[in-house]
Protein backbone atom coordinates (compact mmCIF):
# COMPACT_ATOMS: atom_id res chain seq x y z
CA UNK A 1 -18.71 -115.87 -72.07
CA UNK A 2 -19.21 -113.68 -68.99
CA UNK A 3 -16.29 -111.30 -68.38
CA UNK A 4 -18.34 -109.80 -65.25
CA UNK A 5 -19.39 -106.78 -64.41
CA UNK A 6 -17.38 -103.90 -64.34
CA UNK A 7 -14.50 -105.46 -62.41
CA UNK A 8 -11.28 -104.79 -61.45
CA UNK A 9 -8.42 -107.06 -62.10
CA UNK A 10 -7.03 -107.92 -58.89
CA UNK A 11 -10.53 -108.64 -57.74
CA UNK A 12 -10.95 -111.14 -59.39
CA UNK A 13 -10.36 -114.82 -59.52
CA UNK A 14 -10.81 -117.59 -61.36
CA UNK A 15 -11.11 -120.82 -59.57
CA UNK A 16 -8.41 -123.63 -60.20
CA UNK A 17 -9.37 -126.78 -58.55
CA UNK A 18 -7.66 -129.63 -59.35
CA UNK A 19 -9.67 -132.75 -60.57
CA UNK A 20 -8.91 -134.30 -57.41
CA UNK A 21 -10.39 -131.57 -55.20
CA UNK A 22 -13.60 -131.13 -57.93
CA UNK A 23 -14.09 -135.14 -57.35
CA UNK A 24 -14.15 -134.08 -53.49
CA UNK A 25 -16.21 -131.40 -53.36
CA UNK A 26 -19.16 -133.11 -55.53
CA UNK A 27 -18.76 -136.04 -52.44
CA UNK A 28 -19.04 -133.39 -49.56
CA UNK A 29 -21.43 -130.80 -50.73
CA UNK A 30 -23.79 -132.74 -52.83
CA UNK A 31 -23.44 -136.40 -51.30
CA UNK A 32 -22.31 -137.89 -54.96
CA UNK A 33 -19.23 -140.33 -55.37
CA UNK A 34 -17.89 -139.26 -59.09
CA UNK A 35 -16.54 -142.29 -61.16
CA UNK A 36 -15.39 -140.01 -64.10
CA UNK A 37 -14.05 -136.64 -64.18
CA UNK A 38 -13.05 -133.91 -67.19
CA UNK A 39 -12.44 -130.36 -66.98
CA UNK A 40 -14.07 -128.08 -69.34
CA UNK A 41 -13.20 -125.11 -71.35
CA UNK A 42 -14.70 -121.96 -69.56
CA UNK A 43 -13.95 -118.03 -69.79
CA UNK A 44 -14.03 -116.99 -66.09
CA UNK A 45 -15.85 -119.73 -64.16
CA UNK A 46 -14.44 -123.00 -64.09
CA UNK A 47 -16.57 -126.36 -64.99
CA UNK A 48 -16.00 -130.05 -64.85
CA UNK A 49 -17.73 -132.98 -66.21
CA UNK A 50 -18.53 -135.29 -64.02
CA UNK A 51 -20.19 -138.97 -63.97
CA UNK A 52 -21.48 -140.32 -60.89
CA UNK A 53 -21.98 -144.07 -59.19
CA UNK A 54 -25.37 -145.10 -58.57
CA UNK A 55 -26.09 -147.12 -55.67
CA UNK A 56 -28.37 -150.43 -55.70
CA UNK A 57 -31.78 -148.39 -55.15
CA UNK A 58 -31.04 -145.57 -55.58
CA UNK A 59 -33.10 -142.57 -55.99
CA UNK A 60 -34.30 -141.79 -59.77
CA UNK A 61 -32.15 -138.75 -61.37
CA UNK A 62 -29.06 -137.95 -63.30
CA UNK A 63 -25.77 -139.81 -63.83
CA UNK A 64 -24.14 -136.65 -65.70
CA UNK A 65 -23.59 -133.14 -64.54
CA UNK A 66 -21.53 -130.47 -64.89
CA UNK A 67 -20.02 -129.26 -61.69
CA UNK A 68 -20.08 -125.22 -62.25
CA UNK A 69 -17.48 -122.98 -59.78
CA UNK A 70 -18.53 -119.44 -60.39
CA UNK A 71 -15.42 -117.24 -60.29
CA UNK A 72 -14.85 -115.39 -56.69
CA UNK A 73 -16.26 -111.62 -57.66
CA UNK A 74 -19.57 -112.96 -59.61
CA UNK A 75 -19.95 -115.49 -56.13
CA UNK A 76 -20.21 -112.71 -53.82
CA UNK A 77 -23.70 -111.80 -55.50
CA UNK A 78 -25.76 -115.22 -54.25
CA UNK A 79 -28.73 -113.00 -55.35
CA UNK A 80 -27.62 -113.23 -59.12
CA UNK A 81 -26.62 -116.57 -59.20
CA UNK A 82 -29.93 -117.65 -58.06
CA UNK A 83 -32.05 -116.13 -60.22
CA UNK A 84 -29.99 -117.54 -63.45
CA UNK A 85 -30.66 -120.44 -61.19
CA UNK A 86 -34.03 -120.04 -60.77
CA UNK A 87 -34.36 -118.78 -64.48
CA UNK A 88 -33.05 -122.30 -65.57
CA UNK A 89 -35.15 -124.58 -63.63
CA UNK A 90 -38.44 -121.98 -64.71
CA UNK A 91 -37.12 -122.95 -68.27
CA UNK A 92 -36.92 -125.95 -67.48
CA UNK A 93 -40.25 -126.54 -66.39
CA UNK A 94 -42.05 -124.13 -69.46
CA UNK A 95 -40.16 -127.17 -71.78
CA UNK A 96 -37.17 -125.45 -73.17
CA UNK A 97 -34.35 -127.80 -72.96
CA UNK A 98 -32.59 -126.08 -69.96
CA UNK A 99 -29.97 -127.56 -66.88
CA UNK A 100 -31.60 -128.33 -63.60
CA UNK A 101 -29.56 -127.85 -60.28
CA UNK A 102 -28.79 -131.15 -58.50
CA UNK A 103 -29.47 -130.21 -54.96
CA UNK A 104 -27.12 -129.97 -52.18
CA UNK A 105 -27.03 -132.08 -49.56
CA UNK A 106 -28.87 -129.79 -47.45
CA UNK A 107 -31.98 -129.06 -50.06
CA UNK A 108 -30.04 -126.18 -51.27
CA UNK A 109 -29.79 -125.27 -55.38
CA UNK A 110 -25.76 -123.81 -54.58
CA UNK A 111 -22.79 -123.56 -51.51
CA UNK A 112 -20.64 -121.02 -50.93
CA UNK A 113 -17.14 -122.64 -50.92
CA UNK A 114 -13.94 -121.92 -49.50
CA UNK A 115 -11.14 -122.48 -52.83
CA UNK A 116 -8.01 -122.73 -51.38
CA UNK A 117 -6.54 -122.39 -47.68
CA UNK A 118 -4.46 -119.52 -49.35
CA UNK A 119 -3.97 -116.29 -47.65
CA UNK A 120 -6.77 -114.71 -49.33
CA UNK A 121 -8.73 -118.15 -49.37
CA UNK A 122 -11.30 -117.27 -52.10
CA UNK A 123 -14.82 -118.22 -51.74
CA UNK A 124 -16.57 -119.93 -54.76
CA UNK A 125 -20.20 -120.48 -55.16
CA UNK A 126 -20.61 -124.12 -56.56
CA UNK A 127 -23.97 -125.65 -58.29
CA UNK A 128 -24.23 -129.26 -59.87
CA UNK A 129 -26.16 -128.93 -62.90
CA UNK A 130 -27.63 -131.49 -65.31
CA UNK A 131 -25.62 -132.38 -68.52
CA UNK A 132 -27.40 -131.68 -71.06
CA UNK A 133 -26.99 -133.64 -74.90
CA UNK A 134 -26.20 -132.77 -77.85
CA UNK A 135 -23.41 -131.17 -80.40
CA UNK A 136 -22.85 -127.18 -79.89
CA UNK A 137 -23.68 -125.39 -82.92
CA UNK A 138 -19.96 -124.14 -83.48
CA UNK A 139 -19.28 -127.91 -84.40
CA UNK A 140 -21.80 -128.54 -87.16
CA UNK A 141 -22.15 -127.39 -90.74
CA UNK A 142 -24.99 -124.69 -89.76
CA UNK A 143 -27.62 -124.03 -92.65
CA UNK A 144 -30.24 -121.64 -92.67
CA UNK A 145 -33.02 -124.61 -90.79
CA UNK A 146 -30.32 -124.24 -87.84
CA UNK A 147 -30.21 -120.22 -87.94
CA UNK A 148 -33.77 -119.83 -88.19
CA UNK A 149 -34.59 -122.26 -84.97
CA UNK A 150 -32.22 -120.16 -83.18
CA UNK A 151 -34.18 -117.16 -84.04
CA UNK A 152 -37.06 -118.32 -82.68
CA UNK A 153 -34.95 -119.71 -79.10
CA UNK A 154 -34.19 -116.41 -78.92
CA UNK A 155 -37.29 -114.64 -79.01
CA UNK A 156 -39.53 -117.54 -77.26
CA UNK A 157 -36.88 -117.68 -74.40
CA UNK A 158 -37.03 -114.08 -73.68
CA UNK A 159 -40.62 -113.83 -73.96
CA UNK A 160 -41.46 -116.48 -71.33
CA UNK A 161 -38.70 -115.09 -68.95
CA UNK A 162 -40.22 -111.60 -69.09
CA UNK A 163 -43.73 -112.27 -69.09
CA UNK A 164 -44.05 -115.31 -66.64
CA UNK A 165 -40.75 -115.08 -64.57
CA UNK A 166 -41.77 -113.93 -60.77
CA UNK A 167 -39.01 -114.78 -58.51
CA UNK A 168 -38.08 -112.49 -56.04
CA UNK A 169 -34.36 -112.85 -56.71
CA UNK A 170 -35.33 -111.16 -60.51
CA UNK A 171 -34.60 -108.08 -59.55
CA UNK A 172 -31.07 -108.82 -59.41
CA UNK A 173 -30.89 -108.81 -63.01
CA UNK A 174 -30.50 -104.62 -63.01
CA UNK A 175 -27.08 -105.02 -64.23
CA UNK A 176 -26.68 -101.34 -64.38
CA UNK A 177 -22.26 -101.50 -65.50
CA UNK A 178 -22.51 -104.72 -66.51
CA UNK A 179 -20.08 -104.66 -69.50
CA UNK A 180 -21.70 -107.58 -71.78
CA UNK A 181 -25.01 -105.97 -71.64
CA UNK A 182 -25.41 -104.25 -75.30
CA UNK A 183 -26.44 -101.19 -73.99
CA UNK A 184 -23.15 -100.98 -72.26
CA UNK A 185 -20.86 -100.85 -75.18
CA UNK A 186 -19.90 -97.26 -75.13
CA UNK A 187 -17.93 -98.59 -71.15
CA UNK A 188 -15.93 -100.56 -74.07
CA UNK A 189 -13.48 -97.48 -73.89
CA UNK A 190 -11.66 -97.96 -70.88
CA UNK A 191 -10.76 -101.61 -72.26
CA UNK A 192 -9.84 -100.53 -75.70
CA UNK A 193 -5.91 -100.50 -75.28
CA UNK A 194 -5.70 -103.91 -75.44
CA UNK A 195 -6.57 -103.48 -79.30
CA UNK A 196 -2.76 -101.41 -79.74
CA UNK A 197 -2.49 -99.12 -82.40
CA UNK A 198 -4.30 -100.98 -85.75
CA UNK A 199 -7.36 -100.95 -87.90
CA UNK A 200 -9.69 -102.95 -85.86
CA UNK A 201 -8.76 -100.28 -83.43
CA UNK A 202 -10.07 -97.66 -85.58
CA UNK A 203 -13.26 -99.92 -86.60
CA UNK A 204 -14.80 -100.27 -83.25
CA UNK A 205 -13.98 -96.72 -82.18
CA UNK A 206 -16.37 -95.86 -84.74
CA UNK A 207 -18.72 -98.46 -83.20
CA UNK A 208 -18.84 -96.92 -80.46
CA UNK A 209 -19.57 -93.95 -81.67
CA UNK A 210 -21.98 -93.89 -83.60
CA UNK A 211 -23.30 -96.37 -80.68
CA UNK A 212 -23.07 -93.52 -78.81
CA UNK A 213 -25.28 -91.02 -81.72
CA UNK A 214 -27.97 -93.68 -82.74
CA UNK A 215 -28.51 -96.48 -80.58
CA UNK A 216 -28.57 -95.06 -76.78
CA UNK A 217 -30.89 -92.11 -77.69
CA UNK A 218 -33.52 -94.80 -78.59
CA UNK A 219 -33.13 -97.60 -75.77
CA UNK A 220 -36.55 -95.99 -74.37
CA UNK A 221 -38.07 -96.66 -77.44
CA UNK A 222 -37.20 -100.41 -77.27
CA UNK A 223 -39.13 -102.85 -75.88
CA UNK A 224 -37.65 -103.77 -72.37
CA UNK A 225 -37.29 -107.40 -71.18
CA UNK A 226 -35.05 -109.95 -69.87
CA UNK A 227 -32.23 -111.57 -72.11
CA UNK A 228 -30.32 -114.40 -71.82
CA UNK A 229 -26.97 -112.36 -73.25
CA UNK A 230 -25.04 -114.90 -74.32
CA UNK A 231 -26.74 -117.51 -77.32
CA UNK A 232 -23.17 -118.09 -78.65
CA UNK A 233 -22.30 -120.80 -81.02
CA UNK A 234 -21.15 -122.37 -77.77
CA UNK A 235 -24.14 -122.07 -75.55
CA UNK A 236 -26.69 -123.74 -77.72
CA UNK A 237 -26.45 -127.74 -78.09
CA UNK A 238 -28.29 -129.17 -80.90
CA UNK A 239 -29.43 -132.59 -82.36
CA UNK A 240 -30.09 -133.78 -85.60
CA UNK A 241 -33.45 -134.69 -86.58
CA UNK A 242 -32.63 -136.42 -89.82
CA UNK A 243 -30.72 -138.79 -91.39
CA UNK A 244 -30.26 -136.59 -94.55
CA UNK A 245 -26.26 -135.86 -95.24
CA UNK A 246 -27.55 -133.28 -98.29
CA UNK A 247 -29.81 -131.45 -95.96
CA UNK A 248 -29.52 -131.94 -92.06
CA UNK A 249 -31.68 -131.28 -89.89
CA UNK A 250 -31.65 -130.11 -86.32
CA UNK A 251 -33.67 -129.25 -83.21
CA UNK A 252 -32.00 -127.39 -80.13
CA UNK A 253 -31.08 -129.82 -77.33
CA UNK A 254 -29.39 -127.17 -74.97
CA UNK A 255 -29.13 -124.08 -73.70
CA UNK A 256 -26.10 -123.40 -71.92
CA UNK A 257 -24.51 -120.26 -69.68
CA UNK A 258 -27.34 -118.13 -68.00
CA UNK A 259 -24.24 -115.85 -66.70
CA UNK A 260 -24.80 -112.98 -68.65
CA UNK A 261 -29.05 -112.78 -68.11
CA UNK A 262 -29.93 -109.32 -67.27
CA UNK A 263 -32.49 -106.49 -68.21
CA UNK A 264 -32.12 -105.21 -71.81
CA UNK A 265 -34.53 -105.55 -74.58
CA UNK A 266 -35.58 -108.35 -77.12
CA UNK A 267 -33.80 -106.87 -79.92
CA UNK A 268 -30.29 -107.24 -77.91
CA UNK A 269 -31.36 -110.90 -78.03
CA UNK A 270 -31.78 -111.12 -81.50
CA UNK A 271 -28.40 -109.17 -82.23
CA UNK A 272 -26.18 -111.02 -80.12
CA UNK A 273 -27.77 -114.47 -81.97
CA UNK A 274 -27.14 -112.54 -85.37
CA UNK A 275 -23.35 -112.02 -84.03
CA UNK A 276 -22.96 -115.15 -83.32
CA UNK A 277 -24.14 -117.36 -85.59
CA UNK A 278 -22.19 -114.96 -88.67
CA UNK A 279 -18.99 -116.49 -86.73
CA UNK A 280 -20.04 -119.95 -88.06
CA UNK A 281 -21.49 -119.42 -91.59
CA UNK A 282 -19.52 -119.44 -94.38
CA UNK A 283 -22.04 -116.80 -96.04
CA UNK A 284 -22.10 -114.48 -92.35
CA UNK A 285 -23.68 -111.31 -94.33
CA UNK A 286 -27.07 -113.39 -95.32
CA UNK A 287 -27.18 -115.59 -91.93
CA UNK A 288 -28.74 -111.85 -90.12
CA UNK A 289 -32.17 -112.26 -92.24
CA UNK A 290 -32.71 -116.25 -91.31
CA UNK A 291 -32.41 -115.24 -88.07
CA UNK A 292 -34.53 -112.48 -88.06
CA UNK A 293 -37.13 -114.62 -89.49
CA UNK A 294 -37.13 -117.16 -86.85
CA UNK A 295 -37.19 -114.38 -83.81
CA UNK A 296 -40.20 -112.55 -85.86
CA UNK A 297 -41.78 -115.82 -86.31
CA UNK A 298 -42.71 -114.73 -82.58
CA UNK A 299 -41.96 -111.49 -82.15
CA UNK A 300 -41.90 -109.09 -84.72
CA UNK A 301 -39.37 -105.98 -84.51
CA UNK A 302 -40.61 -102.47 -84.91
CA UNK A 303 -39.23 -100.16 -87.41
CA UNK A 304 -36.84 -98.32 -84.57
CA UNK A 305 -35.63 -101.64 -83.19
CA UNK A 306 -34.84 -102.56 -87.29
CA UNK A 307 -33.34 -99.55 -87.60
CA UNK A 308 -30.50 -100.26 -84.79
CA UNK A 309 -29.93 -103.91 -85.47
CA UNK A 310 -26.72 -103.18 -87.93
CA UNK A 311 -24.95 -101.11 -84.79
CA UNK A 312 -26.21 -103.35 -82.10
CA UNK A 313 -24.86 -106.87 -84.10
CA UNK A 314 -21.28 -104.37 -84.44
CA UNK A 315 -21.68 -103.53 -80.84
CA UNK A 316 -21.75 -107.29 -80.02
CA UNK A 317 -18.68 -107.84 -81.93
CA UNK A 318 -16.90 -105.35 -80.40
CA UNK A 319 -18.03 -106.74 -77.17
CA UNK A 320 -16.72 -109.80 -77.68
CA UNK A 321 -13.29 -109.14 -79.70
CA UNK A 322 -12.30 -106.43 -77.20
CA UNK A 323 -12.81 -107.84 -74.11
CA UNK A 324 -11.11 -110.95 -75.06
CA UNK A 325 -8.26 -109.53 -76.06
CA UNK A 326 -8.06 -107.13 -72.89
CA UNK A 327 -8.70 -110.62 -70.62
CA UNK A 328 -6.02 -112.51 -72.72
CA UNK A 329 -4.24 -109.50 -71.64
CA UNK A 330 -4.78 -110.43 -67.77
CA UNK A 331 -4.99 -114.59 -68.18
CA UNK A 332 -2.74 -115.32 -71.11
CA UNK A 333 -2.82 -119.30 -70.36
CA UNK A 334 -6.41 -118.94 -71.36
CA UNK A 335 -5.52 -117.36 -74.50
CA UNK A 336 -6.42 -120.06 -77.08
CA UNK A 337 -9.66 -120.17 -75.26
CA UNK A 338 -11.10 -116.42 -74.85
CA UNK A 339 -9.72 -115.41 -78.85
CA UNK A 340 -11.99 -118.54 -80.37
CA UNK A 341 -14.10 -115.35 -81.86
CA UNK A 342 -11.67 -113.55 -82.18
CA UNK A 343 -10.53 -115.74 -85.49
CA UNK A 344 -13.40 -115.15 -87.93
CA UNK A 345 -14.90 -111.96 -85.41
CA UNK A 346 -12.44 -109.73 -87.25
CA UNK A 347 -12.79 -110.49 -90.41
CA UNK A 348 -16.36 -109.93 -90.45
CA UNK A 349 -17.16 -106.73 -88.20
CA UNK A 350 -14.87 -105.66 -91.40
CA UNK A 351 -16.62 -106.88 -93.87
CA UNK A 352 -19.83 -105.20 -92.70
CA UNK A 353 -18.42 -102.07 -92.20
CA UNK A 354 -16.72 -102.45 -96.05
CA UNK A 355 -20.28 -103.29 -97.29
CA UNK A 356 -21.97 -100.93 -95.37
CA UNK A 357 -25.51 -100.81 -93.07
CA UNK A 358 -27.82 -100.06 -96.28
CA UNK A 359 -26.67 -103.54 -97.85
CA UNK A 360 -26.07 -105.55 -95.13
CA UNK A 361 -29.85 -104.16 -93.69
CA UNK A 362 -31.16 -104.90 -97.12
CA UNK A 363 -29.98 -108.38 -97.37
CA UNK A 364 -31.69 -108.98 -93.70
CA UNK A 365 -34.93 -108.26 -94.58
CA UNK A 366 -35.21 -109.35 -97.81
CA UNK A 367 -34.55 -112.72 -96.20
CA UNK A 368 -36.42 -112.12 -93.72
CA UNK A 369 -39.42 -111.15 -95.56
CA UNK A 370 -39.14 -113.97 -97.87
CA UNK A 371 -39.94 -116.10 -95.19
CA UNK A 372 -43.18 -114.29 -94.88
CA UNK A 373 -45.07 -115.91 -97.56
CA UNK A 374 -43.32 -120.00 -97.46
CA UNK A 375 -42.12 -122.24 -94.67
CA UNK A 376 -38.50 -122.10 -93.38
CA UNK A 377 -36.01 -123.29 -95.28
């Protein structure tokens, strides 16, 4: 749920392409007739489904993909968008369940395309990606088997990117004012109007303050890598791996939206999961520890990362609830859309604050210790 980096409002577009003209472009740029079409709910990008016509003979590959128009500020950095490219097809390739790029008819993983024949005529970068399976983790009924896999996504994905991810383009990923990266939350100030005059106002003020106090003194003492950013209830796709009503079962089938990747530090990664996956339990203050498990299960935290994970999960929800109200603010006709967190996100950033970091911190671990001596539940 990229909102970009530090943008400016009249900068920025979001591409509106009719089905007709999406149908079109896959034809011209990538040589594919499309026999079924459906747009798909995005926050700044804009993405189709589409089904293409195989010829008699044809080549091996894909009949499904999703047809991904990067909105017009993020497409003027091509080196960005190819190394979440690249990232994905590395992932790919290491066997995490990751979208491939479909390439272009001239051999080439994205275009640069012109939008509209406007007076500004905004230029969209454009990639054809593989559709991936599965049901996206906000429309299940999660248990802890679910949060603990996720844990471990988390901390396996990062931990191949950073230690065996060479492209050149990498170095792209210094987001230094990129607003969703965690370390970035104090920026959340100049957006903070869009809140008015309430309590949740009040709440994440104090977020970012004591952001401010105890978390950014001790980035240095965090273990740097790259993160994903975004392993929303949205982004991951899952399937289930039993036929068990009582007790499901479920493996991740997808991983969706590399727009957010950039430098930061594992226990971002495991923070933004925790964030997350609270929006879909109906017991959010224990779902932290199953988590935890699952990301120790291959990377272990050390006491200072621990120590910030209370402030950092906060500082994702006041990512997420503030800048989708201040872009509801901008592109109210995506409203329904960019406030889905915003239903439940409320209700518990509250609830931890009411409960406080010593309980909510105790409950982690305890899980997450618990999972120390016995297999995941």
């Amino acid at each position: 749920m990229s909102s970009g980096n530090d943008r400016q409002a009249q900068t920025f577009t979001k591409p509106a392409l009719s089905e007709k003209e999406a149908t079109e472009l896959v034809d011209r740029v990538f040589g594919l007739k499309v026999s079924w079409i459906r747009l798909l709910p995005s926050y700044d990008d804009q993405n189709f489904h589409v089904r293409v016509s195989r010829s008699k003979g044809a080549a091996e590959g894909a009949d499904e993909y999703v047809l991904k128009i990067t909105n017009s500020e993020d497409s003027q950095e091509p080196d960005l968008i190819e190394a979440q490219t690249q990232a994905m097809m590395f992932l790919s390739a290491e066997g995490f369940p990751s979208a491939t790029p479909h390439l272009t008819k001239d051999g080439n993983i994205m275009s640069l395309e012109s939008g509209d024949t406007g007076p500004e005529n905004k230029k969209y970068m454009v990639r054809l990606l593989t559709y991936l399976p599965g049901t996206p983790v906000a429309k299940i009924a999660t248990n802890t088997q679910i949060f603990y896999e996720i844990g471990k996504l988390a901390a396996s994905l990062d931990k191949a990117l950073s230690e065996k991810f060479h492209h050149p383009s990498v170095k792209s990923l210094h987001r230094g004012q990129f607003i969703w990266n965690l370390a970035n939350v104090p920026l959340l100030d100049q957006y903070i109007y869009a809140l008015g005059q309430n309590k949740y106002r009040e709440v994440v003020e104090q977020v970012i303050e004591q952001f401010k106090g105890k978390v950014i003194p001790k980035l240095s003492s965090f273990r740097a890598c790259i993160n994903h950013g975004d392993l929303n209830d949205h982004n991951i796709l899952v399937d289930s791996t039993s036929a068990s009503l009582e007790n499901p079962q479920y493996r991740v089938s997808g991983i969706l939206d590399f727009s957010d990747m950039s430098y930061g530090y594992y226990v971002f990664e495991v923070a933004i999961a925790i964030m997350y996956m609270m929006i879909e339990s109906p017991d959010p203050l224990s779902v932290g520890g199953h988590v935890l498990a699952g990301f120790e299960s291959v990377l272990p935290l050390t006491e200072e990362e621990r120590g910030a994970l209370f402030l950092l999960v906060s500082g994702r929800f006041s990512q997420s609830l503030v800048i989708a109200a201040h872009t509801a603010l901008l592109y109210p006709e995506n409203e329904e859309y960019l406030m889905i967190t915003a239903k439940t996100g409320w209700k518990h950033l509250m609830t931890m604050f009411e409960v406080g970091q010593e309980a909510v911190e105790k409950t982690w671990f305890e899980t997450a210790e618990a999972y120390a001596s016995r297999a995941p539940a």
